[in-house]
Protein backbone atom coordinates (compact mmCIF):
# COMPACT_ATOMS: atom_id res chain seq x y z
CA UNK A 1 12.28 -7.00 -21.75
CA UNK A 2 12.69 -3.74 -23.73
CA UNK A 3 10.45 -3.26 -26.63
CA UNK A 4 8.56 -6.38 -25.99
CA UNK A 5 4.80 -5.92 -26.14
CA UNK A 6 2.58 -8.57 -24.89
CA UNK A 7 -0.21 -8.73 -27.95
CA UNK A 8 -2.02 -11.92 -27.03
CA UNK A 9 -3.12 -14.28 -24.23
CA UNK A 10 -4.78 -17.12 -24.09
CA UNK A 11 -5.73 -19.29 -20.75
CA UNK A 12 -5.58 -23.05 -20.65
CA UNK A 13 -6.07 -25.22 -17.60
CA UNK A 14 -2.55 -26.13 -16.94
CA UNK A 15 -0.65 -22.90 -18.70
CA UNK A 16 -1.01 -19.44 -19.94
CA UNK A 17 0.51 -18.57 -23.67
CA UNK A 18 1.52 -15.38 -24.63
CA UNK A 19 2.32 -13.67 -27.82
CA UNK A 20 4.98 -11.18 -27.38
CA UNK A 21 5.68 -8.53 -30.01
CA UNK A 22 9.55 -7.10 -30.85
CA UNK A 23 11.34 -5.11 -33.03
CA UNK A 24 12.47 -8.28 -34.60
CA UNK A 25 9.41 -10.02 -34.68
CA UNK A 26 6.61 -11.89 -32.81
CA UNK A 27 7.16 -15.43 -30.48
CA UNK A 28 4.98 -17.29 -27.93
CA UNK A 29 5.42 -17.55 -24.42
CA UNK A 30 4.32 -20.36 -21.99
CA UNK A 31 4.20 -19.79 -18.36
CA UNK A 32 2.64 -21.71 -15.77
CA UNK A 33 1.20 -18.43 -13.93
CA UNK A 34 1.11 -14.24 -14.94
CA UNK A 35 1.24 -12.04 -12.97
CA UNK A 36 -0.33 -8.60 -14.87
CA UNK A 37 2.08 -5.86 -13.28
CA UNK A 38 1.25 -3.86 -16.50
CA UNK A 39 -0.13 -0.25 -14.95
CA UNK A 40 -3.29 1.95 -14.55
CA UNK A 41 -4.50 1.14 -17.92
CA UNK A 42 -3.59 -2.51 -17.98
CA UNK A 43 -3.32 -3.98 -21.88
CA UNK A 44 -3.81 -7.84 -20.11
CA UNK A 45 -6.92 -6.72 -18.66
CA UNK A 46 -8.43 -5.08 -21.10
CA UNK A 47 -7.31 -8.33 -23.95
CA UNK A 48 -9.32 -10.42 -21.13
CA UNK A 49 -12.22 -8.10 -21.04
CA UNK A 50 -11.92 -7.41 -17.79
CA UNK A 51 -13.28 -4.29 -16.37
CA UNK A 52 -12.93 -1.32 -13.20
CA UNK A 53 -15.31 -0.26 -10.84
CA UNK A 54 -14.89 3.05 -8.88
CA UNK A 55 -15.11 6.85 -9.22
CA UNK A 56 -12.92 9.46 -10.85
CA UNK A 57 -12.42 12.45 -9.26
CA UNK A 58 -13.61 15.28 -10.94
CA UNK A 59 -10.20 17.19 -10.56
CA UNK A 60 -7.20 18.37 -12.18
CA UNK A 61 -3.59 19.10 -10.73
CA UNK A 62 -0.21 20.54 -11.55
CA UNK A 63 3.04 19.01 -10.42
CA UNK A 64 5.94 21.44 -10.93
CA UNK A 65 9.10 19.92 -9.79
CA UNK A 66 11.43 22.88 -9.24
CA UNK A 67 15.47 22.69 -8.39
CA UNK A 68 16.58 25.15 -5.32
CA UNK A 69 18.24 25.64 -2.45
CA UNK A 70 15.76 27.31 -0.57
CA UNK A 71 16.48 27.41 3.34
CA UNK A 72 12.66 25.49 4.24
CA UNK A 73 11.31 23.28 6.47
CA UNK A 74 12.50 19.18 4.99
CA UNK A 75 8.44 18.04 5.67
CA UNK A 76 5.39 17.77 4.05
CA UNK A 77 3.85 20.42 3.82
CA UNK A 78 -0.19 21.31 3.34
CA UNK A 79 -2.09 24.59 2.43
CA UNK A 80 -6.05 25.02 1.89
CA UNK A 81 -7.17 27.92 0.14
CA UNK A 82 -3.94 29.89 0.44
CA UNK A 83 -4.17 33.46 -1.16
CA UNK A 84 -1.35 31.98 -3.80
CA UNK A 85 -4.10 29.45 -4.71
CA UNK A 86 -7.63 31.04 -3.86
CA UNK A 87 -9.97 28.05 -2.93
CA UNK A 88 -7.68 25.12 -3.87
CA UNK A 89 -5.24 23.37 -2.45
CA UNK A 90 -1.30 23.22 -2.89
CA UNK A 91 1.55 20.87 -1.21
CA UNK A 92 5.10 20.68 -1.09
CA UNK A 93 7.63 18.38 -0.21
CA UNK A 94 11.39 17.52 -0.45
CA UNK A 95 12.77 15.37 -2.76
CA UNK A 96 16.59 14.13 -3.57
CA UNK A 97 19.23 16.40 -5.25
CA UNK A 98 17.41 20.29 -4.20
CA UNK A 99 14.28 18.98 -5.95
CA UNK A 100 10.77 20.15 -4.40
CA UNK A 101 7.64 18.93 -5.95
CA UNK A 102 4.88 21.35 -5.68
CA UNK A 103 1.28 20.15 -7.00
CA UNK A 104 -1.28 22.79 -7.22
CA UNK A 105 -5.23 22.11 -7.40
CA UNK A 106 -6.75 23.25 -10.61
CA UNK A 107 -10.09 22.12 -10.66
CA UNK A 108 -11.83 20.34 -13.52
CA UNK A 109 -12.96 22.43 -15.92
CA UNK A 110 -8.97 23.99 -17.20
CA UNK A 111 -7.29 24.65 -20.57
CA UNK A 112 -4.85 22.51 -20.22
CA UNK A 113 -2.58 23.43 -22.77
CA UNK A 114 -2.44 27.19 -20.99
CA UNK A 115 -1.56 25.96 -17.47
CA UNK A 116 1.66 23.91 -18.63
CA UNK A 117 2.86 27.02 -20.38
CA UNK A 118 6.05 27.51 -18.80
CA UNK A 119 4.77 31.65 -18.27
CA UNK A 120 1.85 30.42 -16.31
CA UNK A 121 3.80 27.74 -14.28
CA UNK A 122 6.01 30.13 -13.19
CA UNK A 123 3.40 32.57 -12.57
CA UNK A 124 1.75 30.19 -10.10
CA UNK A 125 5.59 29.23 -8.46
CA UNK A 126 6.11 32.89 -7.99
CA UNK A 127 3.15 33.94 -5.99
CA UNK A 128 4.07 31.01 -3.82
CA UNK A 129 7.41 31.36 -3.30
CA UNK A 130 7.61 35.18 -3.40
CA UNK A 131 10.00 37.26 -5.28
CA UNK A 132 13.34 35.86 -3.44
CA UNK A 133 13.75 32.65 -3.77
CA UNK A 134 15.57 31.79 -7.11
CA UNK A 135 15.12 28.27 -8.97
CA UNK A 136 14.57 26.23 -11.87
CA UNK A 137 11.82 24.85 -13.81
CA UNK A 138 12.73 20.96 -13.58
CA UNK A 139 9.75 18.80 -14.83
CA UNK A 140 5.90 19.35 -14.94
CA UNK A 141 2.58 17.65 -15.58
CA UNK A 142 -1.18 17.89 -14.99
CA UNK A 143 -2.71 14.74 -13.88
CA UNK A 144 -6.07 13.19 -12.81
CA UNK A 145 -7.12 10.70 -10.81
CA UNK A 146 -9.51 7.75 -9.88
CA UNK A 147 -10.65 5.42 -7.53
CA UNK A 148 -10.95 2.05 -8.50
CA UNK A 149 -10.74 -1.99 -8.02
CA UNK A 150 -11.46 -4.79 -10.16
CA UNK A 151 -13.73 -7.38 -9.01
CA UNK A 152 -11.22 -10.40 -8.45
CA UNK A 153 -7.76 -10.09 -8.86
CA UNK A 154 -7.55 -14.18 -9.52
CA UNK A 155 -8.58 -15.16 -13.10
CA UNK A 156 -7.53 -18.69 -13.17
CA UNK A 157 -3.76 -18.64 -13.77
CA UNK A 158 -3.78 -15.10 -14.07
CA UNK A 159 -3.18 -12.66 -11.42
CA UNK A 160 -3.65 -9.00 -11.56
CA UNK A 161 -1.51 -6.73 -9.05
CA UNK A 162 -0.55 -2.96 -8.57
CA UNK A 163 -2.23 -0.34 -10.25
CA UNK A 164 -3.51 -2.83 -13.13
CA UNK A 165 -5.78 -4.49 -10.13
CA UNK A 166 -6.45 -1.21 -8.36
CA UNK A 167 -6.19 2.63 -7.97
CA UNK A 168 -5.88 5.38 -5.86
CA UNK A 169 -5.45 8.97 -5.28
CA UNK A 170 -1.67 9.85 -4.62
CA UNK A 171 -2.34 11.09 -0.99
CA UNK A 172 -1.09 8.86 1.16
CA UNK A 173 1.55 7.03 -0.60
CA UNK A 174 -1.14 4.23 -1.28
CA UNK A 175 -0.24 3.52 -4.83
CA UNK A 176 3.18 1.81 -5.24
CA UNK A 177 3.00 0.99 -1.26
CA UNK A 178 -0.11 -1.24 -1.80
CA UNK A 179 1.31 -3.04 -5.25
CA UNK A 180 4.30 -4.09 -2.82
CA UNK A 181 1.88 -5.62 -0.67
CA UNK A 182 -0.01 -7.33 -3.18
CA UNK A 183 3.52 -9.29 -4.15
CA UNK A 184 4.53 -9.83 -1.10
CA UNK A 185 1.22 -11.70 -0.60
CA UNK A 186 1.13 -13.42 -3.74
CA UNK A 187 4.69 -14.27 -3.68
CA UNK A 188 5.07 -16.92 -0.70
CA UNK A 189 1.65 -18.21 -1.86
CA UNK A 190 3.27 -19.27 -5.05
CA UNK A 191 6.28 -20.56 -3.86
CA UNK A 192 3.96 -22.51 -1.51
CA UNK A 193 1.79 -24.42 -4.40
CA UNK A 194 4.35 -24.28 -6.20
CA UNK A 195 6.64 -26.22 -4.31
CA UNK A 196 3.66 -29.18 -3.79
CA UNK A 197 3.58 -27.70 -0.18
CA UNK A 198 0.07 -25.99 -0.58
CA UNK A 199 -2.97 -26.65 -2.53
CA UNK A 200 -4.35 -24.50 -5.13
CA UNK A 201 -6.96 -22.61 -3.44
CA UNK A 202 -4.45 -21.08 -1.28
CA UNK A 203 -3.79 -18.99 -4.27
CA UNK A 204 -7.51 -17.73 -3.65
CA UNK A 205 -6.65 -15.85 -0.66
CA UNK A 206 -4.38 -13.65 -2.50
CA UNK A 207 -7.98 -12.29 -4.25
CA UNK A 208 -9.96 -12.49 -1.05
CA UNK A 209 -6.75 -10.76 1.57
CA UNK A 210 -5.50 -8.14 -1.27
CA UNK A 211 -9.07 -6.66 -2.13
CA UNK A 212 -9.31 -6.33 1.45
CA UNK A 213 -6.43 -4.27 1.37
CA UNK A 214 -7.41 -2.23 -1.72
CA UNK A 215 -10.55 -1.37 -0.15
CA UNK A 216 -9.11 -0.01 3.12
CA UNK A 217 -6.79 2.19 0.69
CA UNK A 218 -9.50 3.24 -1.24
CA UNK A 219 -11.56 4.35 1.77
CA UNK A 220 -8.79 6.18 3.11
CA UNK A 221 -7.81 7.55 -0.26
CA UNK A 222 -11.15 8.84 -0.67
CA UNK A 223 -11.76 10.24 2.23
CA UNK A 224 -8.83 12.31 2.05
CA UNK A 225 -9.44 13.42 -1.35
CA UNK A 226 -13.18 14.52 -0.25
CA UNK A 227 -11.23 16.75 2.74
CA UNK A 228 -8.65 18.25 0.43
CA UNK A 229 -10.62 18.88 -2.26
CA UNK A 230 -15.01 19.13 -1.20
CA UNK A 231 -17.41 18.61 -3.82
CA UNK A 232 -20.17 19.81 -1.89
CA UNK A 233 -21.57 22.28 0.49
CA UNK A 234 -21.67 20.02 3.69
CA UNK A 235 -17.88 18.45 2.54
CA UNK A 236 -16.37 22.30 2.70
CA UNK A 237 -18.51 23.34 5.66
CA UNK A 238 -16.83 20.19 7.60
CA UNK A 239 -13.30 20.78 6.01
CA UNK A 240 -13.54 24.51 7.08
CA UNK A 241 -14.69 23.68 10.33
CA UNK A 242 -12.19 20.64 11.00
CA UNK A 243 -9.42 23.50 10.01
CA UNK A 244 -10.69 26.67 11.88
CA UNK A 245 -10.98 24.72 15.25
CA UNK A 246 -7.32 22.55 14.91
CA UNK A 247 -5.96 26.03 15.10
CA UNK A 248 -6.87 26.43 18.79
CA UNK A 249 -8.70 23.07 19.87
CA UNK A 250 -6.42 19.84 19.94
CA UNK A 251 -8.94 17.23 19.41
CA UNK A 252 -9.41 18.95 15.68
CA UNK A 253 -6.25 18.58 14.89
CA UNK A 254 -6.62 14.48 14.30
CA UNK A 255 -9.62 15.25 11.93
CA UNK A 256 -7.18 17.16 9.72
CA UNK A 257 -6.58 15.09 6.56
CA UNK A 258 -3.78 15.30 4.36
CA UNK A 259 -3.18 12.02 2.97
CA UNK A 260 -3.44 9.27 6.09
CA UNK A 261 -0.29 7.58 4.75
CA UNK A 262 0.01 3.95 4.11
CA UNK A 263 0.00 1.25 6.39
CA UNK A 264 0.10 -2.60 6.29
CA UNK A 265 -3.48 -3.89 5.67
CA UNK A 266 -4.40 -6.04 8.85
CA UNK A 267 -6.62 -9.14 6.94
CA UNK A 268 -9.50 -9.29 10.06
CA UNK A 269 -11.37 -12.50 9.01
CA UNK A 270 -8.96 -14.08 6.45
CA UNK A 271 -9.61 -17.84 6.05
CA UNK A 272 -5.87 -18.35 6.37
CA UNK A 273 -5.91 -16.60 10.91
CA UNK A 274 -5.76 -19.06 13.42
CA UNK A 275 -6.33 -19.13 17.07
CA UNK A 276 -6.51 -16.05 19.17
CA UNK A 277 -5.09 -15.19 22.96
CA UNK A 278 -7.28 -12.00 23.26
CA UNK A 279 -5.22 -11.45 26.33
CA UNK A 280 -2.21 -10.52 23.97
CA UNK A 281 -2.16 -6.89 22.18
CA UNK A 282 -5.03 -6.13 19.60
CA UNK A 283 -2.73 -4.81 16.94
CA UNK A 284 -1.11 -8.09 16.68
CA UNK A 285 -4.00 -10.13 16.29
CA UNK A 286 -3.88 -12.52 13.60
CA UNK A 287 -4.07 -11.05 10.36
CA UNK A 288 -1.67 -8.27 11.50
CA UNK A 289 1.32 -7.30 10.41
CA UNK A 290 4.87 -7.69 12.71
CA UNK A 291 5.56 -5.02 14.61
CA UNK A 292 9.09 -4.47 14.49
CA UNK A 293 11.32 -3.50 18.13
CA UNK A 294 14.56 -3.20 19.30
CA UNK A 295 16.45 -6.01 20.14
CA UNK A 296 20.43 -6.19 21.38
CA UNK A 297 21.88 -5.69 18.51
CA UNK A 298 19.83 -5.37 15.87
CA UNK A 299 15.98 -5.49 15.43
CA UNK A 300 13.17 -7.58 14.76
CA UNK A 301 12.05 -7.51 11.66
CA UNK A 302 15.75 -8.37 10.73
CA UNK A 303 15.23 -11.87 11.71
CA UNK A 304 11.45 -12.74 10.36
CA UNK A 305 10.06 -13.58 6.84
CA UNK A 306 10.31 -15.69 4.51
CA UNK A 307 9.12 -18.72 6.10
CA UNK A 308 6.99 -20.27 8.51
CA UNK A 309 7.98 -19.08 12.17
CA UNK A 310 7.09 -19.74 15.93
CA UNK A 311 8.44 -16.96 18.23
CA UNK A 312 8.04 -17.98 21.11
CA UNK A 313 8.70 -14.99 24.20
CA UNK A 314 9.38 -15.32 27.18
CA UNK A 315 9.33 -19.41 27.18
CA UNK A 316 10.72 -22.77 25.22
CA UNK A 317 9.24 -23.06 21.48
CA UNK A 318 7.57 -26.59 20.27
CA UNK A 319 9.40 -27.94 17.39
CA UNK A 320 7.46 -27.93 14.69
CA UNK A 321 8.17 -29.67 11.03
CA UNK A 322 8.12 -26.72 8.42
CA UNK A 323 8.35 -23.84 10.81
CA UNK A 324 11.74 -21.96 12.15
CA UNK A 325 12.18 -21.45 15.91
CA UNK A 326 12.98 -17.83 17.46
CA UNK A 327 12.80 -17.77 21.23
CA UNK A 328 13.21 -14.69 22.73
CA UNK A 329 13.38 -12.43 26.02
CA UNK A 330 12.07 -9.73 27.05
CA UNK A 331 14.50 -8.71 29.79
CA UNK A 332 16.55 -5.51 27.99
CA UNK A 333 13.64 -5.08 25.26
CA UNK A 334 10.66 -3.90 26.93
CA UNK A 335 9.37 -2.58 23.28
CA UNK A 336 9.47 -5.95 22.74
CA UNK A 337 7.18 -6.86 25.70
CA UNK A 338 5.25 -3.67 25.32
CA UNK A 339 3.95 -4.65 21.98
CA UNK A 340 4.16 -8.63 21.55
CA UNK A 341 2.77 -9.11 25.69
CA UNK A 342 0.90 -6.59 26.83
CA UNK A 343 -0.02 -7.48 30.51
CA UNK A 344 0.83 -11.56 29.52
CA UNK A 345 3.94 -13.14 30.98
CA UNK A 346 4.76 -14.96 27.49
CA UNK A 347 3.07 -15.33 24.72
CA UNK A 348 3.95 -18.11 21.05
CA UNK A 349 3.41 -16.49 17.94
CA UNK A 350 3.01 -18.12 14.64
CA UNK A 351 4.13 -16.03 11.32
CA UNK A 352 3.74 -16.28 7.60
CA UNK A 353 6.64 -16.08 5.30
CA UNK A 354 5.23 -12.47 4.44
CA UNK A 355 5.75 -11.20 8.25
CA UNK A 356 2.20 -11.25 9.05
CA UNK A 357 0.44 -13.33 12.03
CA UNK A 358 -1.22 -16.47 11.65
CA UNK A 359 -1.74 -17.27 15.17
CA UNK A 360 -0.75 -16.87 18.43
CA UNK A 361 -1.24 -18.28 22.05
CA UNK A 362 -0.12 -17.97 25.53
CA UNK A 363 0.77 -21.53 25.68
CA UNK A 364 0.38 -23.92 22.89
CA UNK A 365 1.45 -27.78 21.76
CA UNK A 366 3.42 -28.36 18.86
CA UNK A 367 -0.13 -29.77 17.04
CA UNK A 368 -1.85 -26.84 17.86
CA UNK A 369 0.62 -24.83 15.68
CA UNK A 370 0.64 -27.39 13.36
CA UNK A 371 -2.92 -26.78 13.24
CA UNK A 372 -2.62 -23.37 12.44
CA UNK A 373 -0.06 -24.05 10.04
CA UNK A 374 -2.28 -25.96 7.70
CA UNK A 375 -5.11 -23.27 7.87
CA UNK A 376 -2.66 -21.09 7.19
CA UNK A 377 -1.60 -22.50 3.98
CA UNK A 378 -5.30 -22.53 3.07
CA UNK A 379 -6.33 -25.95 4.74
């Protein structure tokens, strides 16, 4: 709601109120649950006294969003220690409507003030860019970042999600792609209790799967930040190395780290995973994530979420109360057999509403996925 401030909250055992400030005055608020979407620096979390643990990087950089029509390569693009930007780092990529977002490393101790004159911007553009290539000053900023996670991200009825939970570098397109996640595992979880069809503490697991997730970004954010950018001797002597060998040795060339982009967090030993055929793929152990493949006609991940399913490959499905049945072939799809059979003739899958596996088998009863049904909804 535009111009509406939350100033207040206050926690009871069967409601949260809020006091929302406008233009046109204060009113109150009751809501069963919140969900704190409210950014990095989180005014819910801070009127709860809650805190952030982590580590801000001691760095400064420039984005400079320029508008041209520059005949170069439509990727991502990487340089350390270019002679445009002696012993920092600078990247590039595309963006909509001839926009191309350069961000240049600064290092920590700048004058601010001086690097987002529009003189020194330009200054920095044109060294890059060289004396050819016309375009247009479109936006620019000098940011910092941090590394960091609250302890729980389940305070009663009170949930904390996106960058007001936790933080991370912008390499790797962790940020925005890991508050997605967080709804999309809060959201079916809600619906679940409340719809009477799940108890309370399922609403735990958010907490317990999501900071699993935010820790696997914040490894990989970190890591990648400590390759682009070394704050030590024995960092930049393995950066250096990593680089000067991936130039003529292919095994380097995996240890070069840009950003490891964002993937779906696999939750290995969530309370919520069922049974286990280890015969069947190990990225599609429960936990895991669907992988999508082509089907005729269309694809899979067209046909799953948002409730309970049993896809059942290669065989019949048991009906079971509460769950959707998807029985499928793999004659024609052999991505489909490559990734959901491995070496296994068939193979019964059981996924959440939010596309991720519960449990699977190569043959199972309808109360064995019942089973795994209930553990699945947190017991």
């Amino acid at each position: 709601r535009g111009k509406n401030r939350v100033d207040s909250i206050e926690r009871f055992d069967d409601h949260v109120a809020l006091t929302v400030d406008t233009p046109d005055g204060p009113y109150t608020l009751e809501a069963d649950y919140v969900i704190a979407c409210d950014g990095a620096r989180s005014p819910i979390r801070e009127m709860m006294g809650l805190g952030f643990k982590g580590r801000v990087f001691q760095d400064n950089f420039l984005i400079a969003d320029v508008k041209m029509t520059a005949d170069l390569p439509v990727e991502r693009r990487f340089w350390f220690d270019p002679p445009f930007n002696p012993g920092q780092s600078v990247l590039l990529h595309k963006q909509p409507d001839d926009i191309w977002r350069i961000d240049f490393q600064l290092g920590w101790d700048i004058d601010r003030v001086k690097e987002l004159k529009d003189e020194t911007v330009r200054a920095r553009v044109d060294a890059m860019l060289g004396p050819d290539i016309e375009y247009e000053l479109e936006w620019t900023s000098i940011y910092t970042f941090q590394c960091c996670s609250m302890d729980k991200y389940r305070h009663g009825r009170v949930f904390f999600a996106g960058d007001s939970a936790h933080q991370v570098s912008p390499f790797g397109a962790r940020g925005c792609n890991g508050g997605m996640q967080d709804v999309d595992n809060l959201g079916w979880k809600l619906a679940a209790v409340i719809r009477g069809e799940a108890g309370d503490r399922l609403l735990d697991t958010y907490h317990s799967e999501r900071k699993h997730g935010a820790d696997e970004n914040i490894l990989n954010s970190s890591r990648a930040t400590d390759f682009l950018t070394p704050k030590s001797a024995v960092s930049k002597m393995f950066r250096d190395a990593v680089l000067d060998l991936a130039e003529r040795a292919p095994f380097a060339r995996a240890h070069v780290n840009s950003g490891r982009l964002s993937l779906p967090c696999t939750y290995d030993g969530s309370t919520l995973n069922g049974s286990d055929a280890l015969e069947l793929p190990n990225r599609l152990r429960p936990g895991s994530p669907a992988l999508d493949a082509p089907l005729d006609g269309g694809w899979l991940l067209d046909r799953l979420g948002g409730r309970f399913q049993v896809l059942a490959i290669n065989c019949a499905a048991p009906a079971v109360e509460g769950a959707e049945v998807i029985e499928l072939k793999t004659d024609g799809a052999p991505e489909l057999a490559l990734r959901y059979l491995g070496d296994a003739a068939q193979a019964i899958y059981l996924l959440r509403p939010d596309q991720h596996v519960a449990a699977r088998w190569i043959y199972a009863k309808p109360a064995q996925i019942a089973a795994a049904m209930t553990t699945a909804m947190g017991g």
